[in-house]
PDB file of N, CA and C in Angstrom:
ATOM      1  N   UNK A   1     -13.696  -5.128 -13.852  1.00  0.00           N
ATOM      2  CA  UNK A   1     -12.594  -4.752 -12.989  1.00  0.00           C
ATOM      3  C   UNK A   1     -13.028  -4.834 -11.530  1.00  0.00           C
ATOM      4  N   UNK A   2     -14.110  -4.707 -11.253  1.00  0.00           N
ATOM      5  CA  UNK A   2     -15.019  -4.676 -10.118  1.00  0.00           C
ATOM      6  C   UNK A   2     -14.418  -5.898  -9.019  1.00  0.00           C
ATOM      7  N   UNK A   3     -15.035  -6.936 -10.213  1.00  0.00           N
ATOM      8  CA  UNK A   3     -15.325  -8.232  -9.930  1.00  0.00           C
ATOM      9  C   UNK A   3     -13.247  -8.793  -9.586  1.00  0.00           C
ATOM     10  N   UNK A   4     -12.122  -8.312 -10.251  1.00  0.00           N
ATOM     11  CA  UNK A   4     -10.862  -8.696 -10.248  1.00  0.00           C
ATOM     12  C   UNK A   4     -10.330  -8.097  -8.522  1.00  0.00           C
ATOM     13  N   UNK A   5     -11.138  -6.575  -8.362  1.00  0.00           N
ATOM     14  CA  UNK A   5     -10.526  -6.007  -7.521  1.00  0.00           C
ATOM     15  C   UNK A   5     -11.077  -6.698  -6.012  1.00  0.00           C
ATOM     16  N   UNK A   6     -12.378  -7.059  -6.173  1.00  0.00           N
ATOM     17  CA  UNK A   6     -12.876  -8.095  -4.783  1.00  0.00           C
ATOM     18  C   UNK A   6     -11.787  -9.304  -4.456  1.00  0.00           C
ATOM     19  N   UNK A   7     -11.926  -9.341  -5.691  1.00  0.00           N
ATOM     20  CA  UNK A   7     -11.082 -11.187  -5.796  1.00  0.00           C
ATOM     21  C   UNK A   7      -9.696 -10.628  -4.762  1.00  0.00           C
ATOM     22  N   UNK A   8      -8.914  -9.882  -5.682  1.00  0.00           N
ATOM     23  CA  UNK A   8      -7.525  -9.273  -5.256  1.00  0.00           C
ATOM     24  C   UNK A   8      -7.415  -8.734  -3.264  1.00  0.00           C
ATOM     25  N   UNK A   9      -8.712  -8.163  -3.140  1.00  0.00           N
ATOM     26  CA  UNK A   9      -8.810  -7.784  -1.898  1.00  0.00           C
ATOM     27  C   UNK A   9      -8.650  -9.311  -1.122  1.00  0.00           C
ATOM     28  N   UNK A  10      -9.776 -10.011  -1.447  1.00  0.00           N
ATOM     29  CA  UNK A  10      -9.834 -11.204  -0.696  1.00  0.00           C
ATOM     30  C   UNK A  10      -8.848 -12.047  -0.371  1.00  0.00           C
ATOM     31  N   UNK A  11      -7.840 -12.302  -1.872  1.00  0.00           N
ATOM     32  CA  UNK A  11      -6.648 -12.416  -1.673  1.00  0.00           C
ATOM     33  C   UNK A  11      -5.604 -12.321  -0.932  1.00  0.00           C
ATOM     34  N   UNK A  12      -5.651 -10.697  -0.481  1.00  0.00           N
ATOM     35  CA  UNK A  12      -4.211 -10.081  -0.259  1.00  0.00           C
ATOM     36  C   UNK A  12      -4.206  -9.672   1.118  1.00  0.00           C
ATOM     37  N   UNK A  13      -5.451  -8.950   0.971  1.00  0.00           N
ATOM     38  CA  UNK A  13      -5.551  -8.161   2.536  1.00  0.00           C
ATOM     39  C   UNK A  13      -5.539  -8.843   4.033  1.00  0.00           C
ATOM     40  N   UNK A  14      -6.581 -10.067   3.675  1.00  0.00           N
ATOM     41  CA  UNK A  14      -6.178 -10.795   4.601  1.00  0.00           C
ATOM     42  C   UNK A  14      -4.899 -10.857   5.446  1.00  0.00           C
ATOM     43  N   UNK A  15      -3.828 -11.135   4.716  1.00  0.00           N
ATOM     44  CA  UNK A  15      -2.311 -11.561   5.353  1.00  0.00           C
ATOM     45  C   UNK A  15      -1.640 -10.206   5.050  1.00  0.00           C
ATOM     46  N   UNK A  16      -1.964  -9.034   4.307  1.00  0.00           N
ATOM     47  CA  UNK A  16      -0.884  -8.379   4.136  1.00  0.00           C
ATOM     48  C   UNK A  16      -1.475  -7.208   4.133  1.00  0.00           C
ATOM     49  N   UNK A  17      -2.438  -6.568   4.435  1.00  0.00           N
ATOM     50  CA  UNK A  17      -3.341  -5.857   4.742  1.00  0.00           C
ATOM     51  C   UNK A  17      -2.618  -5.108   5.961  1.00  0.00           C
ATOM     52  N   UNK A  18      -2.897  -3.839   5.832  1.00  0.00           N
ATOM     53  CA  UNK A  18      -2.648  -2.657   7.518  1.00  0.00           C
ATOM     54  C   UNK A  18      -3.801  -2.689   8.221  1.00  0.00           C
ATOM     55  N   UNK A  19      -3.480  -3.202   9.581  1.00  0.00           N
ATOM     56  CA  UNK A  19      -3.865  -3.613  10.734  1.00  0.00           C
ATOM     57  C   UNK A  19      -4.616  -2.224  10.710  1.00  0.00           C
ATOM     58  N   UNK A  20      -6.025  -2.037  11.125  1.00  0.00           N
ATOM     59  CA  UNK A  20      -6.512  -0.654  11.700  1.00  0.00           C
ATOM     60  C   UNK A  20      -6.859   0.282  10.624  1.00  0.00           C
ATOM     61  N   UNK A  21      -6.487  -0.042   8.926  1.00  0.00           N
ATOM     62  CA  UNK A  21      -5.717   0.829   8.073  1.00  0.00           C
ATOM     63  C   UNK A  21      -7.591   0.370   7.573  1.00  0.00           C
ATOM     64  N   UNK A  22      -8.252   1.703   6.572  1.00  0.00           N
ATOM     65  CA  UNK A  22      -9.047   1.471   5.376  1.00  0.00           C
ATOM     66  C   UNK A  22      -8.448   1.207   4.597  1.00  0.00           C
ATOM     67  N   UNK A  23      -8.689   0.406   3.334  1.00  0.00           N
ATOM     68  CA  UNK A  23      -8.152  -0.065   2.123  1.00  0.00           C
ATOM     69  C   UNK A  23      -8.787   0.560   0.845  1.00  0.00           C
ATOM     70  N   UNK A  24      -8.007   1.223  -0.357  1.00  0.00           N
ATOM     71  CA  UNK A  24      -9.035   1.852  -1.193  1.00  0.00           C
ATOM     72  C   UNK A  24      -8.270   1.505  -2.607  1.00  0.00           C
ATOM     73  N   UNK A  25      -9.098   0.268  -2.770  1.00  0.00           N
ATOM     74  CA  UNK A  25      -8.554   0.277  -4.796  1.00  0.00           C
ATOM     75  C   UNK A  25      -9.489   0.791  -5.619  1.00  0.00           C
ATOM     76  N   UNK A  26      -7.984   1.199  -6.568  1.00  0.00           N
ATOM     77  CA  UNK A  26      -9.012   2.066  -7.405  1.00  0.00           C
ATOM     78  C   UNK A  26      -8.656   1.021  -9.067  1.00  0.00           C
ATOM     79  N   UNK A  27      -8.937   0.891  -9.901  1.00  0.00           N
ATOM     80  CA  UNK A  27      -9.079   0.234 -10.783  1.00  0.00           C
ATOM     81  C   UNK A  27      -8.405   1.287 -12.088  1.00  0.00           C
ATOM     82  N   UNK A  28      -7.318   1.145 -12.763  1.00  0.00           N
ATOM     83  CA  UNK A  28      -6.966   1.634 -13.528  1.00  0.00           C
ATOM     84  C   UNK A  28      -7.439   0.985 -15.064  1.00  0.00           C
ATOM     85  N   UNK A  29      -6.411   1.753 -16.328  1.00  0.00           N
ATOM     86  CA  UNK A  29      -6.644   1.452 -17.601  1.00  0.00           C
ATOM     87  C   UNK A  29      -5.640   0.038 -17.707  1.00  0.00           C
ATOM     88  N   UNK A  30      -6.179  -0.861 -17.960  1.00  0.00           N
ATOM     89  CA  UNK A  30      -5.192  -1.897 -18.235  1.00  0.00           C
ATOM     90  C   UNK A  30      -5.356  -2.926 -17.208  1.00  0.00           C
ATOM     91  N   UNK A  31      -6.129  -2.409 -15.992  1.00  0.00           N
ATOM     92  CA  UNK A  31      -6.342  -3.545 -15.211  1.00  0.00           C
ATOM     93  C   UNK A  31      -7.080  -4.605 -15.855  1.00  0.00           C
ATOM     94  N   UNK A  32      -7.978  -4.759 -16.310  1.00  0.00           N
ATOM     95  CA  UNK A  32      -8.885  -6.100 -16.620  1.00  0.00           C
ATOM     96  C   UNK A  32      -7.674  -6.626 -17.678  1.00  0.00           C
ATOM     97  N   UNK A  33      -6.792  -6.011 -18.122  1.00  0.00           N
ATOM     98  CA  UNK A  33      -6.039  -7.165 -19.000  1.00  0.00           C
ATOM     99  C   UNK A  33      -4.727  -7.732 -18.236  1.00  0.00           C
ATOM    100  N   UNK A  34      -4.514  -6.805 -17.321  1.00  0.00           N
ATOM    101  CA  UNK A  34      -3.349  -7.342 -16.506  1.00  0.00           C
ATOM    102  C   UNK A  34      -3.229  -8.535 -16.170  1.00  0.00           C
ATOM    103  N   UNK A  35      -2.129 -10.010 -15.710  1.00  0.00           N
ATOM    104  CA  UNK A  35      -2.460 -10.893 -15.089  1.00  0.00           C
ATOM    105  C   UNK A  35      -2.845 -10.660 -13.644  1.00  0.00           C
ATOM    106  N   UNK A  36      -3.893 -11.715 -13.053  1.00  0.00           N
ATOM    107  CA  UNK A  36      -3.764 -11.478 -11.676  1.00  0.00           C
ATOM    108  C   UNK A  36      -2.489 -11.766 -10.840  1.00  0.00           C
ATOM    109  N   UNK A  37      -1.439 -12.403 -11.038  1.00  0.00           N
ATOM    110  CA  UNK A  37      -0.366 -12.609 -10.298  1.00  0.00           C
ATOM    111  C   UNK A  37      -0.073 -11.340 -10.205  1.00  0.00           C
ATOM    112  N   UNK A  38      -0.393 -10.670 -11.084  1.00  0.00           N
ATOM    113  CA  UNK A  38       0.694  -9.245 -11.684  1.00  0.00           C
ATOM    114  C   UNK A  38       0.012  -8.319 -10.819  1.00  0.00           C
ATOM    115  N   UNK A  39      -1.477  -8.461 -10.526  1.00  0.00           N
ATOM    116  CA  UNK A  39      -1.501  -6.924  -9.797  1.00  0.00           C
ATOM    117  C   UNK A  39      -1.982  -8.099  -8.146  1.00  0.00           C
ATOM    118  N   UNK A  40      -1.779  -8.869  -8.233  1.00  0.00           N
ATOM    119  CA  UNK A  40      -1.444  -9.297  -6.566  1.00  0.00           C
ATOM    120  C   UNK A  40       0.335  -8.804  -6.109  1.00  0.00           C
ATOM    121  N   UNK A  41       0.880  -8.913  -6.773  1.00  0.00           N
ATOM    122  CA  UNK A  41       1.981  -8.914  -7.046  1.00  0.00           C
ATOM    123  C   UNK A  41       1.678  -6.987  -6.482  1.00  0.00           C
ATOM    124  N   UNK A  42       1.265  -6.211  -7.788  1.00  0.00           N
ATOM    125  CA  UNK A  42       1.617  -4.920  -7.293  1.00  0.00           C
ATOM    126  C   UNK A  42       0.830  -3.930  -6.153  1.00  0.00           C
ATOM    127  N   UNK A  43      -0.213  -4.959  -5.682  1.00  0.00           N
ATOM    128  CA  UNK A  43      -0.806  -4.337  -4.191  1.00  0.00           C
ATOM    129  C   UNK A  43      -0.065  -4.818  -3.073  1.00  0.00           C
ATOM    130  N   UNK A  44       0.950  -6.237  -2.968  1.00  0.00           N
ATOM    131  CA  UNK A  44       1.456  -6.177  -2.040  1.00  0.00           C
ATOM    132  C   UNK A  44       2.588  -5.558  -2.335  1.00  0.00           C
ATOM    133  N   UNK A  45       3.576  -5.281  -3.221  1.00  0.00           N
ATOM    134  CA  UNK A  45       4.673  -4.369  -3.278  1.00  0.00           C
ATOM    135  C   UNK A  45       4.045  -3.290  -2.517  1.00  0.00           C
ATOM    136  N   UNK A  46       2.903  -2.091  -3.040  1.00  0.00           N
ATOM    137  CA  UNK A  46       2.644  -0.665  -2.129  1.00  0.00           C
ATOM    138  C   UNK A  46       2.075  -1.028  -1.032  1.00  0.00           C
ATOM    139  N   UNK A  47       1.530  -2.293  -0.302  1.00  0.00           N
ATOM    140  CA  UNK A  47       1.575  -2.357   1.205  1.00  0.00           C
ATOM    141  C   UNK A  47       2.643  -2.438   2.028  1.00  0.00           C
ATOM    142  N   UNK A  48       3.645  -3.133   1.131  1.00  0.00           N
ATOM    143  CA  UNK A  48       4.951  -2.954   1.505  1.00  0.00           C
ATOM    144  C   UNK A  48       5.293  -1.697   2.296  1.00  0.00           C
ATOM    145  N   UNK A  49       5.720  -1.171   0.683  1.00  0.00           N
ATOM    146  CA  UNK A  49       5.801   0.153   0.969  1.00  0.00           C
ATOM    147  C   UNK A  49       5.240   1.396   2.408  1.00  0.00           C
ATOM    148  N   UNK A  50       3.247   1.081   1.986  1.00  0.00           N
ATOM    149  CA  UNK A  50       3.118   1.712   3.143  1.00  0.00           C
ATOM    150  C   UNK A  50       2.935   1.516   4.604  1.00  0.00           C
ATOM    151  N   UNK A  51       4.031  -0.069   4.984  1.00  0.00           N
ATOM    152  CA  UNK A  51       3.887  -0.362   6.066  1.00  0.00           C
ATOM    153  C   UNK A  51       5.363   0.133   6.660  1.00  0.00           C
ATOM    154  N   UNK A  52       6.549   0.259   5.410  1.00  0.00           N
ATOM    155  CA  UNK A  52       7.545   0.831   5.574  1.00  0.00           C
ATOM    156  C   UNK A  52       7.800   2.338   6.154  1.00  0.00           C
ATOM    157  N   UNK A  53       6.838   3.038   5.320  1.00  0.00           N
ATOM    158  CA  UNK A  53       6.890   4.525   5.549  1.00  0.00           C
ATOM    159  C   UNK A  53       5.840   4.643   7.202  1.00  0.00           C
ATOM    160  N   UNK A  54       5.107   4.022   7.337  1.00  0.00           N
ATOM    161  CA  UNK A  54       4.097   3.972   8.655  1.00  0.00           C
ATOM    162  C   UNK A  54       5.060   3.931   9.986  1.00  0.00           C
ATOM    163  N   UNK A  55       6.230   2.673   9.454  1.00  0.00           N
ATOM    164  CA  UNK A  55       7.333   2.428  10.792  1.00  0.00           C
ATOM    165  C   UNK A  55       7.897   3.569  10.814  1.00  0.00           C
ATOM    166  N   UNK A  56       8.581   4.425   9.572  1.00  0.00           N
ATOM    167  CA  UNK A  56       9.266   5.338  10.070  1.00  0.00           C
ATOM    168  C   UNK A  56       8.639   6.272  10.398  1.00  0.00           C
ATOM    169  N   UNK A  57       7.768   6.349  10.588  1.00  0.00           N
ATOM    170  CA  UNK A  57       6.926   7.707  11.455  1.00  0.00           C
ATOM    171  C   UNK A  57       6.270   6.853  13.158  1.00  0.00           C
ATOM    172  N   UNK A  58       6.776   6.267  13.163  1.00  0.00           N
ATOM    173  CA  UNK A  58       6.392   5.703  14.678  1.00  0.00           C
ATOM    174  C   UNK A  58       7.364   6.319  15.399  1.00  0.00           C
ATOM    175  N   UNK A  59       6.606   6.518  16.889  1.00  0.00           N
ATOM    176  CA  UNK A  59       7.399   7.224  17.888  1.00  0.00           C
ATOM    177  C   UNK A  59       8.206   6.610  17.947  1.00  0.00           C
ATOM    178  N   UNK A  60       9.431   7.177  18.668  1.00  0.00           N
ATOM    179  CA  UNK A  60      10.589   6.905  19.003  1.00  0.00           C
ATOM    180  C   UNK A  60      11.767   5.998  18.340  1.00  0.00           C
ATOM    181  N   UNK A  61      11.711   6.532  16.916  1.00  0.00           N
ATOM    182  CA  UNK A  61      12.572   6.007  15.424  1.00  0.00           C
ATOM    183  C   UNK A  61      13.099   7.224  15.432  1.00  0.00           C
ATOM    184  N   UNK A  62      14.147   7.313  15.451  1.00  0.00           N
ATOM    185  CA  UNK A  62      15.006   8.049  14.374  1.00  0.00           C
ATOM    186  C   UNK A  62      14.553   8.366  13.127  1.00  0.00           C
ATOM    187  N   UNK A  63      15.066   9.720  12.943  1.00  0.00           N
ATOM    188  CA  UNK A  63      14.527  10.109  11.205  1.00  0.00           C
ATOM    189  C   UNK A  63      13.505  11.512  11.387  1.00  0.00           C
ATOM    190  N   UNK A  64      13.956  12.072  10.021  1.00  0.00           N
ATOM    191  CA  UNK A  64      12.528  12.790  10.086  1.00  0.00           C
ATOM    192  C   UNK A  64      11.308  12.301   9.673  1.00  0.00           C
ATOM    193  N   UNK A  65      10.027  13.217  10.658  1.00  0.00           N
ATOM    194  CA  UNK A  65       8.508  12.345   9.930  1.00  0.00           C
ATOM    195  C   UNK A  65       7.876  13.156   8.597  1.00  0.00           C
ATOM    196  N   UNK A  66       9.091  13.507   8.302  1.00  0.00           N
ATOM    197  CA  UNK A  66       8.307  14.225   6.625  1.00  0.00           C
ATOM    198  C   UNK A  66       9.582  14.307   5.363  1.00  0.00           C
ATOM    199  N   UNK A  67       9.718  14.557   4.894  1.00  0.00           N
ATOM    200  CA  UNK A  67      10.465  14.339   3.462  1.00  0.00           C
ATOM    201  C   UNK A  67      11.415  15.784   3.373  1.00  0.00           C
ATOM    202  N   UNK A  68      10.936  16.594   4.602  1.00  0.00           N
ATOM    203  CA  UNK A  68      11.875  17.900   4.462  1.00  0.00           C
ATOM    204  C   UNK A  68      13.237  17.870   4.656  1.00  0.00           C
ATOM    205  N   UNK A  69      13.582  16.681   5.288  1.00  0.00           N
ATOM    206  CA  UNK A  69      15.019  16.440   5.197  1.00  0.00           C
ATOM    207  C   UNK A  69      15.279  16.633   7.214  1.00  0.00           C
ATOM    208  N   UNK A  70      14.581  16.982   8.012  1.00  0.00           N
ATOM    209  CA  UNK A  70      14.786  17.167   8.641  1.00  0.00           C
ATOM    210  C   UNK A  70      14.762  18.545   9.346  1.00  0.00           C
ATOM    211  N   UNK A  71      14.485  19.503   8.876  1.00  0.00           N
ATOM    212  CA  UNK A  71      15.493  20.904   8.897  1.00  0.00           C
ATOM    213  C   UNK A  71      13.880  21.421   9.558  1.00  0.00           C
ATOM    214  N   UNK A  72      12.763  20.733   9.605  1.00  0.00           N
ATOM    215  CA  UNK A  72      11.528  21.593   9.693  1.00  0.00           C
ATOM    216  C   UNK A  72      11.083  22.948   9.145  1.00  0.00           C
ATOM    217  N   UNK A  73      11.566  22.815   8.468  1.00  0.00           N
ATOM    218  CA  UNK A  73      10.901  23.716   7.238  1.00  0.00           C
ATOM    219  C   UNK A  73      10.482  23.197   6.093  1.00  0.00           C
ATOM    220  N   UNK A  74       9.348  24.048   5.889  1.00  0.00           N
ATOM    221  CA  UNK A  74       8.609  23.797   4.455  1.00  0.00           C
ATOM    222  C   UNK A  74       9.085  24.685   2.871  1.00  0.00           C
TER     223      UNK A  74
END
Protein backbone atom coordinates (compact mmCIF):
# COMPACT_ATOMS: atom_id res chain seq x y z
CA UNK A 1 0.00 0.00 0.00
CA UNK A 2 3.09 2.03 0.70
CA UNK A 3 4.40 1.67 -2.61
CA UNK A 4 0.37 2.61 -4.38
CA UNK A 5 0.18 5.63 -2.01
CA UNK A 6 3.75 7.28 -3.39
CA UNK A 7 2.65 6.45 -6.84
CA UNK A 8 -0.94 8.24 -6.10
CA UNK A 9 0.88 11.24 -4.41
CA UNK A 10 3.12 11.65 -7.41
CA UNK A 11 0.25 11.50 -9.48
CA UNK A 12 -2.16 13.84 -8.03
CA UNK A 13 -0.58 16.34 -5.90
CA UNK A 14 1.36 17.79 -8.30
CA UNK A 15 -1.71 19.53 -10.21
CA UNK A 16 -4.26 19.19 -7.56
CA UNK A 17 -2.53 19.37 -4.44
CA UNK A 18 -3.16 22.61 -1.69
CA UNK A 19 -0.77 25.18 -2.35
CA UNK A 20 1.13 25.70 1.23
CA UNK A 21 -1.14 22.68 2.53
CA UNK A 22 0.86 19.23 4.23
CA UNK A 23 -0.56 16.22 2.61
CA UNK A 24 -1.32 13.06 4.82
CA UNK A 25 -2.46 9.58 3.30
CA UNK A 26 -3.36 7.20 5.24
CA UNK A 27 -3.86 3.74 3.63
CA UNK A 28 -7.03 1.93 4.43
CA UNK A 29 -8.55 -1.86 4.30
CA UNK A 30 -9.16 -2.46 0.70
CA UNK A 31 -6.71 -0.14 -0.64
CA UNK A 32 -4.15 -2.53 -2.27
CA UNK A 33 -7.19 -4.10 -4.05
CA UNK A 34 -8.81 -0.97 -5.11
CA UNK A 35 -8.20 0.18 -8.81
CA UNK A 36 -5.78 2.97 -9.10
CA UNK A 37 -8.12 5.12 -11.24
CA UNK A 38 -10.44 4.54 -8.30
CA UNK A 39 -8.49 5.98 -5.49
CA UNK A 40 -6.87 8.76 -7.89
CA UNK A 41 -10.24 9.35 -8.53
CA UNK A 42 -11.08 9.51 -4.60
CA UNK A 43 -8.06 11.83 -3.43
CA UNK A 44 -8.94 14.29 -5.94
CA UNK A 45 -12.74 14.28 -5.13
CA UNK A 46 -11.55 15.25 -1.03
CA UNK A 47 -9.06 17.88 -2.44
CA UNK A 48 -11.88 19.08 -4.03
CA UNK A 49 -13.66 19.21 -1.30
CA UNK A 50 -10.97 20.68 0.91
CA UNK A 51 -10.18 23.42 -1.40
CA UNK A 52 -13.98 24.17 -1.34
CA UNK A 53 -14.41 24.42 2.38
CA UNK A 54 -10.74 26.48 2.58
CA UNK A 55 -12.58 29.25 0.07
CA UNK A 56 -15.36 29.50 2.29
CA UNK A 57 -13.45 30.43 5.20
CA UNK A 58 -11.40 33.08 3.33
CA UNK A 59 -11.72 36.61 4.37
CA UNK A 60 -14.18 38.55 3.08
CA UNK A 61 -16.86 35.62 1.75
CA UNK A 62 -19.96 35.59 3.01
CA UNK A 63 -21.09 32.71 5.23
CA UNK A 64 -20.36 31.40 8.42
CA UNK A 65 -16.63 30.03 9.20
CA UNK A 66 -18.00 27.07 11.17
CA UNK A 67 -20.99 24.71 10.75
CA UNK A 68 -22.93 26.52 13.69
CA UNK A 69 -25.16 27.95 11.33
CA UNK A 70 -24.06 31.24 11.98
CA UNK A 71 -25.64 32.16 15.32
CA UNK A 72 -21.97 31.85 17.13
CA UNK A 73 -22.75 29.60 19.43
CA UNK A 74 -21.57 26.31 20.29
Amino acid sequence: MKRRLRELARAVLPESGVAGADHVLIGRGGGVERPFDQLVADLCEALARIRHKAAAHEPGRAGPASGDGGTGME
